[in-house]
PDB file of N, CA and C in Angstrom:
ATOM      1  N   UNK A   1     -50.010  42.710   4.805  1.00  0.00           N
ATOM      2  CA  UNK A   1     -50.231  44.086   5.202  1.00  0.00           C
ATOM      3  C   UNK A   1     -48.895  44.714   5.597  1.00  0.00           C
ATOM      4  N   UNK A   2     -48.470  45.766   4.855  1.00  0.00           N
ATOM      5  CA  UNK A   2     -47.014  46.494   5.570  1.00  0.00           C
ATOM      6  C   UNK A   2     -47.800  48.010   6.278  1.00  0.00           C
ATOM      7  N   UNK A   3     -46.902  47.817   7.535  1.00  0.00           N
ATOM      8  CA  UNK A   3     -47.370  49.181   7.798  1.00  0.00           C
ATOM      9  C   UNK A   3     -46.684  50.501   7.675  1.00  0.00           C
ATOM     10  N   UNK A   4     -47.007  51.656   7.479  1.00  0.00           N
ATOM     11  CA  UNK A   4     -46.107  52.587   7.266  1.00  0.00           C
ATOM     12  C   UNK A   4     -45.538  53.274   8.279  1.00  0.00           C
ATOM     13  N   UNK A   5     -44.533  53.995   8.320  1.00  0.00           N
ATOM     14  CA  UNK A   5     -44.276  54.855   9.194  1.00  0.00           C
ATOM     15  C   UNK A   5     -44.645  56.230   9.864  1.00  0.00           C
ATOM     16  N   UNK A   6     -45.631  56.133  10.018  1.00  0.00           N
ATOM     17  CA  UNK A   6     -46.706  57.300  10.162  1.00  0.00           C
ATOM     18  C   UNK A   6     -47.066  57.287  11.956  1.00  0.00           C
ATOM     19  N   UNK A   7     -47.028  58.579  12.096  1.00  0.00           N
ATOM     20  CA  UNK A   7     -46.677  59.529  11.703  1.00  0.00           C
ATOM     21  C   UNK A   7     -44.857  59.416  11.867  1.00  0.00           C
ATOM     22  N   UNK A   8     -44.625  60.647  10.985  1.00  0.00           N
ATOM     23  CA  UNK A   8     -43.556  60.411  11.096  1.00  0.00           C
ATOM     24  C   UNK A   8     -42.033  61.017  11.931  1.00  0.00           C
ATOM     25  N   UNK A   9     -42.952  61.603  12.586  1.00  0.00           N
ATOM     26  CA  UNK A   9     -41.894  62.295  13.638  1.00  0.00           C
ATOM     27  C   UNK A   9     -41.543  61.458  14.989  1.00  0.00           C
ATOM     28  N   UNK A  10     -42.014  60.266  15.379  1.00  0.00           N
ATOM     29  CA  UNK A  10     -41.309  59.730  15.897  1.00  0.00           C
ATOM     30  C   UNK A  10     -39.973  58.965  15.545  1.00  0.00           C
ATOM     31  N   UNK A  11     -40.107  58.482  14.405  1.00  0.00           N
ATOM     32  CA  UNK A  11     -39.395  57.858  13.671  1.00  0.00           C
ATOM     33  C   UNK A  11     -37.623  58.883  13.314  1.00  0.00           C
ATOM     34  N   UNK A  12     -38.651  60.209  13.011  1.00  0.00           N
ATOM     35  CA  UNK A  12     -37.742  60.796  12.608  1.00  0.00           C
ATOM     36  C   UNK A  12     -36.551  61.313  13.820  1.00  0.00           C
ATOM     37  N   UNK A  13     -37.306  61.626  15.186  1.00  0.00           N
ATOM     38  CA  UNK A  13     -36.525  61.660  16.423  1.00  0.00           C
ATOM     39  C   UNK A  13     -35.645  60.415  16.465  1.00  0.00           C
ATOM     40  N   UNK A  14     -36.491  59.320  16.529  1.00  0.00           N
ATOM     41  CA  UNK A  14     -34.960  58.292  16.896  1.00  0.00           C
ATOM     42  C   UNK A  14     -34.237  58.519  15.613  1.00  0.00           C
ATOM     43  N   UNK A  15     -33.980  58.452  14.669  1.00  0.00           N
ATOM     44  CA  UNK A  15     -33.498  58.544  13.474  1.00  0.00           C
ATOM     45  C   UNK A  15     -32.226  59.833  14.020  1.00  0.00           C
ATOM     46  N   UNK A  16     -32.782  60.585  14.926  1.00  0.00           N
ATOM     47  CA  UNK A  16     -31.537  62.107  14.914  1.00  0.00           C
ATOM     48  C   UNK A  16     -31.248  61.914  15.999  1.00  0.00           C
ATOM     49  N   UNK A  17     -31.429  61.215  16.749  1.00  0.00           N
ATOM     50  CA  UNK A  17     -30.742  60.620  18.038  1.00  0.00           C
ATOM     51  C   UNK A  17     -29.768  59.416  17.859  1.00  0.00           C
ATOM     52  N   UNK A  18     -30.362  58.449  16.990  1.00  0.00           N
ATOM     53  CA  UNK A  18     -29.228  57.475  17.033  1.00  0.00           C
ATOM     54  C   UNK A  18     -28.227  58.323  15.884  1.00  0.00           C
ATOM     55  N   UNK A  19     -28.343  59.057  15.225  1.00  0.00           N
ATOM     56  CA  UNK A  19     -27.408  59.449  14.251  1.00  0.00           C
ATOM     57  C   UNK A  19     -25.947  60.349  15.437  1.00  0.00           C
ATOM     58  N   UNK A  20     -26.782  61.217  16.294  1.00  0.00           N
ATOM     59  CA  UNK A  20     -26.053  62.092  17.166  1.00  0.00           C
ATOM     60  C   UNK A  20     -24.906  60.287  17.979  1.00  0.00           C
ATOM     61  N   UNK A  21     -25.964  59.348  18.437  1.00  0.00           N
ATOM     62  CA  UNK A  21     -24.900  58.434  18.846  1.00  0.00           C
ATOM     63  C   UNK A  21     -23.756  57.831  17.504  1.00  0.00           C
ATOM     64  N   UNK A  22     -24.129  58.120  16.879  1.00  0.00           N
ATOM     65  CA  UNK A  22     -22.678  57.753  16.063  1.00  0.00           C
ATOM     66  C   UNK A  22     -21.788  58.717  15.403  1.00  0.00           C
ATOM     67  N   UNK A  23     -22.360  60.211  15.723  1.00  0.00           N
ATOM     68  CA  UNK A  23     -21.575  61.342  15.390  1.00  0.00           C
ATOM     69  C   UNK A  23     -20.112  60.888  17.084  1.00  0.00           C
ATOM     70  N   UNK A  24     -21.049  60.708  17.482  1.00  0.00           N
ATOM     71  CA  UNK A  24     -20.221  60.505  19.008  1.00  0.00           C
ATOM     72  C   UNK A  24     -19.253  59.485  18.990  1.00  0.00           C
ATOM     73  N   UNK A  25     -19.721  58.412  18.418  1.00  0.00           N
ATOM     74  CA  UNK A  25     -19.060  57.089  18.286  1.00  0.00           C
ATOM     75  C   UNK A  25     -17.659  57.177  17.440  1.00  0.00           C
ATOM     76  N   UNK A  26     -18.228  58.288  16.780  1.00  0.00           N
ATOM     77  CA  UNK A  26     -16.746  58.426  15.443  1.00  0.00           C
ATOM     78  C   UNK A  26     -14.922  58.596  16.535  1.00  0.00           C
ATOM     79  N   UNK A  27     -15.473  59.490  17.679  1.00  0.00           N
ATOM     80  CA  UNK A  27     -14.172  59.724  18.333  1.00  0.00           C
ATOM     81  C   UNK A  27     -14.738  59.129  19.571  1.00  0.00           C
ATOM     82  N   UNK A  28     -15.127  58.239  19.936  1.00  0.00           N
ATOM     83  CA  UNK A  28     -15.940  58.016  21.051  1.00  0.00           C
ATOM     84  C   UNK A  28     -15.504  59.014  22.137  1.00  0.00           C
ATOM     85  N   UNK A  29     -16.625  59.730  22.605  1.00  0.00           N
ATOM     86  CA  UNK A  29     -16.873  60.344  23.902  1.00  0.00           C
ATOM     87  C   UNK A  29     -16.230  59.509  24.877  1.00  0.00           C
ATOM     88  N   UNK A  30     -16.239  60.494  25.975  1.00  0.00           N
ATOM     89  CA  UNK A  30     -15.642  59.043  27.421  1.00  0.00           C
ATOM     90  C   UNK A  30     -16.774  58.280  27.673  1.00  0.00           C
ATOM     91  N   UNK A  31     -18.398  58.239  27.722  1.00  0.00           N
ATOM     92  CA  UNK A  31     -19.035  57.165  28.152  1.00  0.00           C
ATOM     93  C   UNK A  31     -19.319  56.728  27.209  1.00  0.00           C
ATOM     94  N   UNK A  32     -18.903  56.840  26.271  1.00  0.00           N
ATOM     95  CA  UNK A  32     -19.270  55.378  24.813  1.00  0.00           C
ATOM     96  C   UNK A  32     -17.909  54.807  25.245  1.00  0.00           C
ATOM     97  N   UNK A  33     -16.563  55.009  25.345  1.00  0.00           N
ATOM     98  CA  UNK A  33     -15.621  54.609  25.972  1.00  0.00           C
ATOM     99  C   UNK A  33     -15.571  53.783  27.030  1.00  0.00           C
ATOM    100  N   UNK A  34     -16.230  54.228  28.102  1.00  0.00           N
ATOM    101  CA  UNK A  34     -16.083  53.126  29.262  1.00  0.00           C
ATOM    102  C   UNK A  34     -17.505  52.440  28.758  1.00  0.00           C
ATOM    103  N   UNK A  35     -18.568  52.209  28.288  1.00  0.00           N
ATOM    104  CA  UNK A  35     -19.732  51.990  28.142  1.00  0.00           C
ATOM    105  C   UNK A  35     -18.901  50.520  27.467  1.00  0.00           C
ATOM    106  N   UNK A  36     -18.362  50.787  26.272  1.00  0.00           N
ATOM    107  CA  UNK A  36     -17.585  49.709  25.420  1.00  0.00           C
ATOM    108  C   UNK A  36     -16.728  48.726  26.175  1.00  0.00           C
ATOM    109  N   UNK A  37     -15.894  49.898  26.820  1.00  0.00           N
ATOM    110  CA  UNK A  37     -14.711  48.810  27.203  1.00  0.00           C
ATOM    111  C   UNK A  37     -15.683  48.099  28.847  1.00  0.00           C
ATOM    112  N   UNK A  38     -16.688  48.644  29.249  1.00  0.00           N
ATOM    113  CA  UNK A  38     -17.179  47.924  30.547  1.00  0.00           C
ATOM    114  C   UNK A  38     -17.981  46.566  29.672  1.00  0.00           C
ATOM    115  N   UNK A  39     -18.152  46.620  28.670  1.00  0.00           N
ATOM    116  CA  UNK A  39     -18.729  45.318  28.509  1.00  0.00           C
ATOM    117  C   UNK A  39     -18.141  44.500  27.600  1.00  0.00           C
ATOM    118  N   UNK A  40     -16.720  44.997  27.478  1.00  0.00           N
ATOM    119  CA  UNK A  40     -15.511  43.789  27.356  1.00  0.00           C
ATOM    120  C   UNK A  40     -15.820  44.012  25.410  1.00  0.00           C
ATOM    121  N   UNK A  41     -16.041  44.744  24.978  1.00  0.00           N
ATOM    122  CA  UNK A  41     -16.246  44.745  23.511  1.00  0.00           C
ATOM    123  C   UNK A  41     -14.430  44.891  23.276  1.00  0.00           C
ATOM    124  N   UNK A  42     -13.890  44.375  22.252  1.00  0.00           N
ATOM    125  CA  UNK A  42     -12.400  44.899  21.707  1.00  0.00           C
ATOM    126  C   UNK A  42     -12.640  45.943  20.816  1.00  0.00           C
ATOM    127  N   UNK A  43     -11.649  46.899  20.888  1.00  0.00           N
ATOM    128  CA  UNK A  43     -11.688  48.154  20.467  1.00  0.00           C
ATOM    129  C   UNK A  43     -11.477  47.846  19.031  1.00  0.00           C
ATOM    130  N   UNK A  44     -10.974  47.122  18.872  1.00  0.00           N
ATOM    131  CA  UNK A  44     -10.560  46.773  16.775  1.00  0.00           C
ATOM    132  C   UNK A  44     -12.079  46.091  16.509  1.00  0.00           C
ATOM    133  N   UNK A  45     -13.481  46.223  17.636  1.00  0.00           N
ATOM    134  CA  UNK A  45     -14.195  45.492  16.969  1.00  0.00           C
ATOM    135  C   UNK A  45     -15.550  47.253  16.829  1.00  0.00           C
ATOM    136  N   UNK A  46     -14.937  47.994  17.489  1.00  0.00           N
ATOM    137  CA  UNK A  46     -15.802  49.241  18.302  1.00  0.00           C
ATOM    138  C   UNK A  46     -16.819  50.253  16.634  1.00  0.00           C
ATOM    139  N   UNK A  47     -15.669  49.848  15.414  1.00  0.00           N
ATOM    140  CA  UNK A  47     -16.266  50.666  14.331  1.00  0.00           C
ATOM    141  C   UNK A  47     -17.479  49.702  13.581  1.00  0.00           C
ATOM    142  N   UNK A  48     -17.514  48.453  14.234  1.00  0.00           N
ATOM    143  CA  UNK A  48     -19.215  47.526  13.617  1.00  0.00           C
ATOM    144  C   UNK A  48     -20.174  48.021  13.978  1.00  0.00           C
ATOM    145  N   UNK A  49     -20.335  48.727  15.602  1.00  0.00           N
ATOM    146  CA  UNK A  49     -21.101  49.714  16.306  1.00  0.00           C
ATOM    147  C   UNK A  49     -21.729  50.885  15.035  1.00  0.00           C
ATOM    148  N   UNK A  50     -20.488  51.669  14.619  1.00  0.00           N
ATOM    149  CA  UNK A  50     -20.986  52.517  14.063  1.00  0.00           C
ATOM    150  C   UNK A  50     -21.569  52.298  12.708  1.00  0.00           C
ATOM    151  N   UNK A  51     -20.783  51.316  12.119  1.00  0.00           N
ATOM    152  CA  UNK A  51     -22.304  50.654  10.457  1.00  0.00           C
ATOM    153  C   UNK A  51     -23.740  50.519  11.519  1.00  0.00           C
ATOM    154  N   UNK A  52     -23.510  49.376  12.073  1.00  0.00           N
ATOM    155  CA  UNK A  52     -24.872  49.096  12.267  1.00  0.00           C
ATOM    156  C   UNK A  52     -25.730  50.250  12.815  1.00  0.00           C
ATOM    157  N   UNK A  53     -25.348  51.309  13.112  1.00  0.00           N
ATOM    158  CA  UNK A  53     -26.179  52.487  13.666  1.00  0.00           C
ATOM    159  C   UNK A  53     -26.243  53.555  12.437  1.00  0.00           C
ATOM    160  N   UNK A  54     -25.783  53.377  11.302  1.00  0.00           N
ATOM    161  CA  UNK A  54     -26.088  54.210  10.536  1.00  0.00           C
ATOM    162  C   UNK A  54     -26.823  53.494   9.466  1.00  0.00           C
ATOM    163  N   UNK A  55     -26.374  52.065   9.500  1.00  0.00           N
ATOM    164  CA  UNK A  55     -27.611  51.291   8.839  1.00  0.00           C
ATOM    165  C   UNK A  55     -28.906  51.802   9.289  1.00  0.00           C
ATOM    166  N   UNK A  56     -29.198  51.590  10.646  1.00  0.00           N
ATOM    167  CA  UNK A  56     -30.706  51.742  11.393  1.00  0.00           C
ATOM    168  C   UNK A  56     -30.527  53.184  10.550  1.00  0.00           C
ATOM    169  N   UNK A  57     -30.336  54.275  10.754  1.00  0.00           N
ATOM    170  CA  UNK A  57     -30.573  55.335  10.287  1.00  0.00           C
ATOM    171  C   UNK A  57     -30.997  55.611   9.393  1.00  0.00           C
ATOM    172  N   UNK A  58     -30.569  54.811   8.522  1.00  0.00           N
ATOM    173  CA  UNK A  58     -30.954  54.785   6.851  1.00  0.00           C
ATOM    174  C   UNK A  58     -32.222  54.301   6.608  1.00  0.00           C
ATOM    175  N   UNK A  59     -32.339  53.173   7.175  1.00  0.00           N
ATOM    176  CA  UNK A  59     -33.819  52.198   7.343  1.00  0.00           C
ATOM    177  C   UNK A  59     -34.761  53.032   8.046  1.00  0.00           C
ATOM    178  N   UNK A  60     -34.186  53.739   8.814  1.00  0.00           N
ATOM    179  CA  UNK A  60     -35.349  54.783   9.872  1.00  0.00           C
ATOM    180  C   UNK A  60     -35.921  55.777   9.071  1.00  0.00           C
ATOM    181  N   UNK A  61     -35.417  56.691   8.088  1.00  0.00           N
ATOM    182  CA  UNK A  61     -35.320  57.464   7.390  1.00  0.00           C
ATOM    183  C   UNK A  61     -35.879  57.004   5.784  1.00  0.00           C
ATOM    184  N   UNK A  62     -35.762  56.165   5.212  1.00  0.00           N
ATOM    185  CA  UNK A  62     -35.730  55.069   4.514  1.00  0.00           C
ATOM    186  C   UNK A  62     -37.720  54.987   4.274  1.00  0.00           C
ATOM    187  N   UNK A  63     -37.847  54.505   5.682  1.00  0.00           N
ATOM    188  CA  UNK A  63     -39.145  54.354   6.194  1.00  0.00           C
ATOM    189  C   UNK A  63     -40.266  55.526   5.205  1.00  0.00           C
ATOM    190  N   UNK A  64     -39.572  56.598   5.378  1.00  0.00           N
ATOM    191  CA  UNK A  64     -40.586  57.545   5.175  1.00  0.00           C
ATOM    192  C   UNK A  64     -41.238  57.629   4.008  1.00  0.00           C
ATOM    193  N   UNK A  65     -40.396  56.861   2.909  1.00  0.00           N
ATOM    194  CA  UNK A  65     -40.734  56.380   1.344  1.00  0.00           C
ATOM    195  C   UNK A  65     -41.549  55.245   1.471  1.00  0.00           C
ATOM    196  N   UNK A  66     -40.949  53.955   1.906  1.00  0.00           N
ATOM    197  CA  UNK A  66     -40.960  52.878   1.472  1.00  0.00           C
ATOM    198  C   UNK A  66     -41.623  52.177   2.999  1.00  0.00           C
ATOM    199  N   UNK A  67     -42.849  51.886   2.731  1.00  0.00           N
ATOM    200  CA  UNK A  67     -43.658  51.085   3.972  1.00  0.00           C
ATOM    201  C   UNK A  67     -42.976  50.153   4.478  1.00  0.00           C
ATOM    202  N   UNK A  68     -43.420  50.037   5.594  1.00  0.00           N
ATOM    203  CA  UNK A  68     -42.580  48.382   6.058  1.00  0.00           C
ATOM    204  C   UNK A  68     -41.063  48.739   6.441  1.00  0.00           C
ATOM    205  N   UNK A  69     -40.203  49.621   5.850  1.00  0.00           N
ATOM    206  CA  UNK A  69     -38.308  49.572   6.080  1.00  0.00           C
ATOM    207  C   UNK A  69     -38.341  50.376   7.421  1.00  0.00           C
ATOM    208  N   UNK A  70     -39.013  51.271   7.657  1.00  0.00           N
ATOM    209  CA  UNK A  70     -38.891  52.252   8.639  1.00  0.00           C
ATOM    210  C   UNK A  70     -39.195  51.257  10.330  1.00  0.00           C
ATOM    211  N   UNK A  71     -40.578  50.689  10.038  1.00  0.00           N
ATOM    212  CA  UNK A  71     -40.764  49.339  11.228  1.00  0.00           C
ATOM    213  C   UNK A  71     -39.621  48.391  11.025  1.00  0.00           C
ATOM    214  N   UNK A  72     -38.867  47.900  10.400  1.00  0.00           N
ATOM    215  CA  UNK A  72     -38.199  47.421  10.649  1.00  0.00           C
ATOM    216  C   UNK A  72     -36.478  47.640  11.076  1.00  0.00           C
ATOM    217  N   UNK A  73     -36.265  49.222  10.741  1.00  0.00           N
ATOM    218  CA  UNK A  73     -35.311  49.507  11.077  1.00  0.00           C
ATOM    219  C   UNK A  73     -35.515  49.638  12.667  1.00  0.00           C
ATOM    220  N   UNK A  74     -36.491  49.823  13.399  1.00  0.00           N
ATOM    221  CA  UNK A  74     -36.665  50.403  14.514  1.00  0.00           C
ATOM    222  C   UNK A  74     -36.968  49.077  15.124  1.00  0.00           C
ATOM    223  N   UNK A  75     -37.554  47.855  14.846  1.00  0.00           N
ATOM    224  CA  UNK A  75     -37.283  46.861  15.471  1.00  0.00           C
ATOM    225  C   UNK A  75     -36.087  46.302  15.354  1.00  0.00           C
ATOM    226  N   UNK A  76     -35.083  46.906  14.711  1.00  0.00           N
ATOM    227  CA  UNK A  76     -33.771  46.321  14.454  1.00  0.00           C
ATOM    228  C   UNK A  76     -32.759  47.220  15.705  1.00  0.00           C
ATOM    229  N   UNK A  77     -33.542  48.360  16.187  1.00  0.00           N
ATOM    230  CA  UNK A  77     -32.759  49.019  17.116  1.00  0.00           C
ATOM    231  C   UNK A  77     -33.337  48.792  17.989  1.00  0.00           C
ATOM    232  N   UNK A  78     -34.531  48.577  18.094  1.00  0.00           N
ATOM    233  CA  UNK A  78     -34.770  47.360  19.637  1.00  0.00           C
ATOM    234  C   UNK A  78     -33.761  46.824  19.769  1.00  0.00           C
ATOM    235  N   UNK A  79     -33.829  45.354  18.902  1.00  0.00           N
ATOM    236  CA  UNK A  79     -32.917  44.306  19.179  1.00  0.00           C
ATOM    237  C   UNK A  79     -31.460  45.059  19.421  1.00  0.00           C
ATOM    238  N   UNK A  80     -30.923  45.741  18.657  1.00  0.00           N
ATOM    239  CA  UNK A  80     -29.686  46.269  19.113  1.00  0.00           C
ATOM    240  C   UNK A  80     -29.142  46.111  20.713  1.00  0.00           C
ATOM    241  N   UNK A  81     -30.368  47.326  21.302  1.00  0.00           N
ATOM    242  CA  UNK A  81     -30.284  47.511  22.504  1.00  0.00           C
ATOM    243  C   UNK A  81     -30.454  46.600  23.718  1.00  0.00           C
ATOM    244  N   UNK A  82     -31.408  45.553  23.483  1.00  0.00           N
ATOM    245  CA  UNK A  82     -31.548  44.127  24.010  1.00  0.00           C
ATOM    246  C   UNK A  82     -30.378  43.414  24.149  1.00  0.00           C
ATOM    247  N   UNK A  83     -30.055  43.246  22.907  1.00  0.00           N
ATOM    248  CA  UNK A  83     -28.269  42.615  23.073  1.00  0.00           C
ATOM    249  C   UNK A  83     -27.039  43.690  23.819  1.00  0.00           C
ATOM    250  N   UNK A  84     -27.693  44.609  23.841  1.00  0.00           N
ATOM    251  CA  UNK A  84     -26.312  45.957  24.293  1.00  0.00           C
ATOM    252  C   UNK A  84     -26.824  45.398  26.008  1.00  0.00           C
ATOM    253  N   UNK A  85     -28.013  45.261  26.263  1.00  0.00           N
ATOM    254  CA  UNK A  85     -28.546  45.119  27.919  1.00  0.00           C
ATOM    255  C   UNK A  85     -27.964  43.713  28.328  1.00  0.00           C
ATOM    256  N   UNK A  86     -28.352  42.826  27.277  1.00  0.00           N
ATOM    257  CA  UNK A  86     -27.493  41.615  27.607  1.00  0.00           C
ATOM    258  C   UNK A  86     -26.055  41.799  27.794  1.00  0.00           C
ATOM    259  N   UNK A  87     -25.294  42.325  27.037  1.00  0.00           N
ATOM    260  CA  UNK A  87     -23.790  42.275  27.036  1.00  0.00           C
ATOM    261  C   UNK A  87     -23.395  42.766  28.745  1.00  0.00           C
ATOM    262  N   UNK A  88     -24.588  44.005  28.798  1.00  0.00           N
ATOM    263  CA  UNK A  88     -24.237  44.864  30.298  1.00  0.00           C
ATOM    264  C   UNK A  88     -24.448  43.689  31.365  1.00  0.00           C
ATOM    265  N   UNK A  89     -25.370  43.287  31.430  1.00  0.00           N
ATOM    266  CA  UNK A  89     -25.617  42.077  32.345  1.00  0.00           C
ATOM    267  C   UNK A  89     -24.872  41.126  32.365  1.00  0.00           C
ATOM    268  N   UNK A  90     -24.141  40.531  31.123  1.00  0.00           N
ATOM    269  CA  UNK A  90     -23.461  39.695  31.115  1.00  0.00           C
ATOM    270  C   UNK A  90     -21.802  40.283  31.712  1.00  0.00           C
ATOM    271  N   UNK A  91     -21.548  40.922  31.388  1.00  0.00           N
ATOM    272  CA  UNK A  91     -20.162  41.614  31.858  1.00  0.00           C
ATOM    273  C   UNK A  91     -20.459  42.399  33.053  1.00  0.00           C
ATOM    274  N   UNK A  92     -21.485  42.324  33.901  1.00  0.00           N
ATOM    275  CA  UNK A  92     -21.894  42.857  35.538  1.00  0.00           C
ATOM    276  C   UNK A  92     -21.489  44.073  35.163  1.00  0.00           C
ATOM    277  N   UNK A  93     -21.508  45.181  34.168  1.00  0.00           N
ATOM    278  CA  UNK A  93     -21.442  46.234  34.075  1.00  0.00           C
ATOM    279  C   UNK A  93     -22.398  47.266  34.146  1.00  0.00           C
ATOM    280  N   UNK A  94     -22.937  47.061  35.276  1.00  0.00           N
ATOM    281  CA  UNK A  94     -24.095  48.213  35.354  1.00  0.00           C
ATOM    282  C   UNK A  94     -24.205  49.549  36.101  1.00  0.00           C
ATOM    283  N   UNK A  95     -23.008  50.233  35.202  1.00  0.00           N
ATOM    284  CA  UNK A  95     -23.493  51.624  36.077  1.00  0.00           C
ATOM    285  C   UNK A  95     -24.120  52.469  35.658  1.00  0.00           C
ATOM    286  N   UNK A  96     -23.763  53.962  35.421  1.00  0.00           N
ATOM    287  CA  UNK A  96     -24.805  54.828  35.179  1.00  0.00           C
ATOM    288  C   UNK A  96     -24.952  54.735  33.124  1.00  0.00           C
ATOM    289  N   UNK A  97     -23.607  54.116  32.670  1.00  0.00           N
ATOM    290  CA  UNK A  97     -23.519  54.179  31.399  1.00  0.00           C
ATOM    291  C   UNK A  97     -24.990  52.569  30.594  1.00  0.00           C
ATOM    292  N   UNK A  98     -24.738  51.945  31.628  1.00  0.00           N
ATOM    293  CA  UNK A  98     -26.231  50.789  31.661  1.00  0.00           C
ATOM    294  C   UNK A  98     -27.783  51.234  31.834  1.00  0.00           C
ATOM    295  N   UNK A  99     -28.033  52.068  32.917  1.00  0.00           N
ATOM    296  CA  UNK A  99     -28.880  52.127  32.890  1.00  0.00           C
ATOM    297  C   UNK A  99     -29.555  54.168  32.114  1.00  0.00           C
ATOM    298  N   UNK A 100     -28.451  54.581  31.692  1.00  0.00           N
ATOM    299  CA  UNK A 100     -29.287  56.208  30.963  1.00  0.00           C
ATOM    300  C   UNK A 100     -28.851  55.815  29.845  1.00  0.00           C
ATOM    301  N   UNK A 101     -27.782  55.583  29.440  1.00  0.00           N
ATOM    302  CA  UNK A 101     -27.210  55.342  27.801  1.00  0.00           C
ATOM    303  C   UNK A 101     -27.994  54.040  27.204  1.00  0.00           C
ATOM    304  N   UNK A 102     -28.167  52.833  27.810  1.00  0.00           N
ATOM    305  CA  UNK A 102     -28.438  51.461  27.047  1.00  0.00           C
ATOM    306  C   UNK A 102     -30.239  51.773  27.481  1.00  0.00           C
ATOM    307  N   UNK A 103     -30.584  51.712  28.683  1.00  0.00           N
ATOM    308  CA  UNK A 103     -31.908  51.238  28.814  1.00  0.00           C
ATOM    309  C   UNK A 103     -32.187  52.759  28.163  1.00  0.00           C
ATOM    310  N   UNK A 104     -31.787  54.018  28.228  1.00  0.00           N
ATOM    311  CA  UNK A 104     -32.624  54.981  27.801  1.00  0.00           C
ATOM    312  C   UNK A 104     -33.161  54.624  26.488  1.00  0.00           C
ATOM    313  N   UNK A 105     -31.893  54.554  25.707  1.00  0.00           N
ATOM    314  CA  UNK A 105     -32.155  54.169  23.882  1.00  0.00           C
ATOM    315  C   UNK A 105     -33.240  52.647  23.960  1.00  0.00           C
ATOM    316  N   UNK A 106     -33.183  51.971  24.823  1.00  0.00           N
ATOM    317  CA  UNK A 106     -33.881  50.754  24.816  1.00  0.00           C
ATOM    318  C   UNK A 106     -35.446  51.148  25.026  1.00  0.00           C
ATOM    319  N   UNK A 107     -35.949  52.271  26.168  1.00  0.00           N
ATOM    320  CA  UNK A 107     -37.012  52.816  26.149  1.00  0.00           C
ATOM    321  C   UNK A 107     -37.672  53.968  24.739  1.00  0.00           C
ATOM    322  N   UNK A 108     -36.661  54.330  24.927  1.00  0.00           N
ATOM    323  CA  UNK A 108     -36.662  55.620  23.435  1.00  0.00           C
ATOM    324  C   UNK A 108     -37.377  54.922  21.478  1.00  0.00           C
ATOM    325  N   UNK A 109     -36.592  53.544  21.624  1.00  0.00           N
ATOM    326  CA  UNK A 109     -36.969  53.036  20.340  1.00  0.00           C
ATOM    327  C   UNK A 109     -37.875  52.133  20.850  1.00  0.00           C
ATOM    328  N   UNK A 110     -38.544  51.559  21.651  1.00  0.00           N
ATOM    329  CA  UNK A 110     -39.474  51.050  22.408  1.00  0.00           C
ATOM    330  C   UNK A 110     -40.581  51.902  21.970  1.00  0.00           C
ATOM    331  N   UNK A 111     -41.078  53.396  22.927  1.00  0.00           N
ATOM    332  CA  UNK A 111     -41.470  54.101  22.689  1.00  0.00           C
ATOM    333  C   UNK A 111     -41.929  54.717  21.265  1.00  0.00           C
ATOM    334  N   UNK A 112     -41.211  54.642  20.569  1.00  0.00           N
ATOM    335  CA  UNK A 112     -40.796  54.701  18.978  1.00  0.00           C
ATOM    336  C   UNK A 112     -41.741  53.551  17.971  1.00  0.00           C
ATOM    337  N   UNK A 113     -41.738  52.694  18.733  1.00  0.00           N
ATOM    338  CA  UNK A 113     -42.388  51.365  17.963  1.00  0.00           C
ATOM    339  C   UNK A 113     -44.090  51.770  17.946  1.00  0.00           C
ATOM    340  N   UNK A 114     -44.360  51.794  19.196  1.00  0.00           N
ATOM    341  CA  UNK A 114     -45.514  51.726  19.929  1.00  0.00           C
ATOM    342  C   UNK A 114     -46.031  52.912  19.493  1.00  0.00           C
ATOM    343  N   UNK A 115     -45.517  54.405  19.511  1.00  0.00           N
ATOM    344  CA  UNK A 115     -46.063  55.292  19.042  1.00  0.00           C
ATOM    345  C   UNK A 115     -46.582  55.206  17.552  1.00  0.00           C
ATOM    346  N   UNK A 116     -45.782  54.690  16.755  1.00  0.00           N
ATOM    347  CA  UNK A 116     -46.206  54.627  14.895  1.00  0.00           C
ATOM    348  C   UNK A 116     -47.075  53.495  14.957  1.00  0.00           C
ATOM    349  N   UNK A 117     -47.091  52.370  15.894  1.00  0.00           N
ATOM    350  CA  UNK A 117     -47.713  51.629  15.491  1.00  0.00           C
ATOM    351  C   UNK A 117     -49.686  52.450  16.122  1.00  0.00           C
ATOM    352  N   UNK A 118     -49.723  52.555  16.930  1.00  0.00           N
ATOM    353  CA  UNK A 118     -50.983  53.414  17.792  1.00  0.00           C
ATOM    354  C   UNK A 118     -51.238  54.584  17.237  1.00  0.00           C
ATOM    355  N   UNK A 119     -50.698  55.421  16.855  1.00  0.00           N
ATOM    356  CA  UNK A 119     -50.809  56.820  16.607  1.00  0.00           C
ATOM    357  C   UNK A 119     -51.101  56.836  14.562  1.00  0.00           C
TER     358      UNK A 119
END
């Protein structure tokens, strides 16, 4: 059974939200800046960030054709954010860039899952 991405305006919100985070990422803003460097990422490693977020984008978007790519791009930005919460925890970096920037997007594509899958 694949499921589709329906409806599709949740999908399509995270899809223009994570895109806006990598319009950002291109010159990083100051809290993608300290967000990065607080959890010890190297800056020659900072442009893998931005594939893998325009990958999800594609897969998010992607979705709206092809059953099944859209759920999985969005469980792929779960996991993203899981590992972004780990890194914060692991590098005791938890300030305001941990808990509105990482857990927001962590609730947001959360939210995202649960809505296409219920709705």
């Amino acid at each position: 059974m694949v499921i589709a991405s329906t409806p599709w305006w949740p999908a399509a919100l995270l899809a223009a939200v994570v895109l806006s985070d990598v319009l950002l990422s291109l010159r990083p803003a100051t809290f993608i800046a300290r967000c990065l460097t607080g959890v010890n990422l190297p800056r020659e490693w900072w442009w893998v960030l931005i594939y893998v977020k325009v990958l999800a984008v594609i897969g998010l978007v992607a979705g709206f054709w092809f059953p099944g790519v859209g759920i999985a791009a969005n469980v792929g930005v779960i996991a993203y954010f899981i590992a972004a919460g780990v890194a914060h925890v692991k590098a005791r970096f938890l300030e305001s860039e941990f808990w509105i920037n990482c857990l927001g997007m962590l609730t947001l594509s959360t939210a995202t899952l649960i809505l296409t899958l219920v709705l």
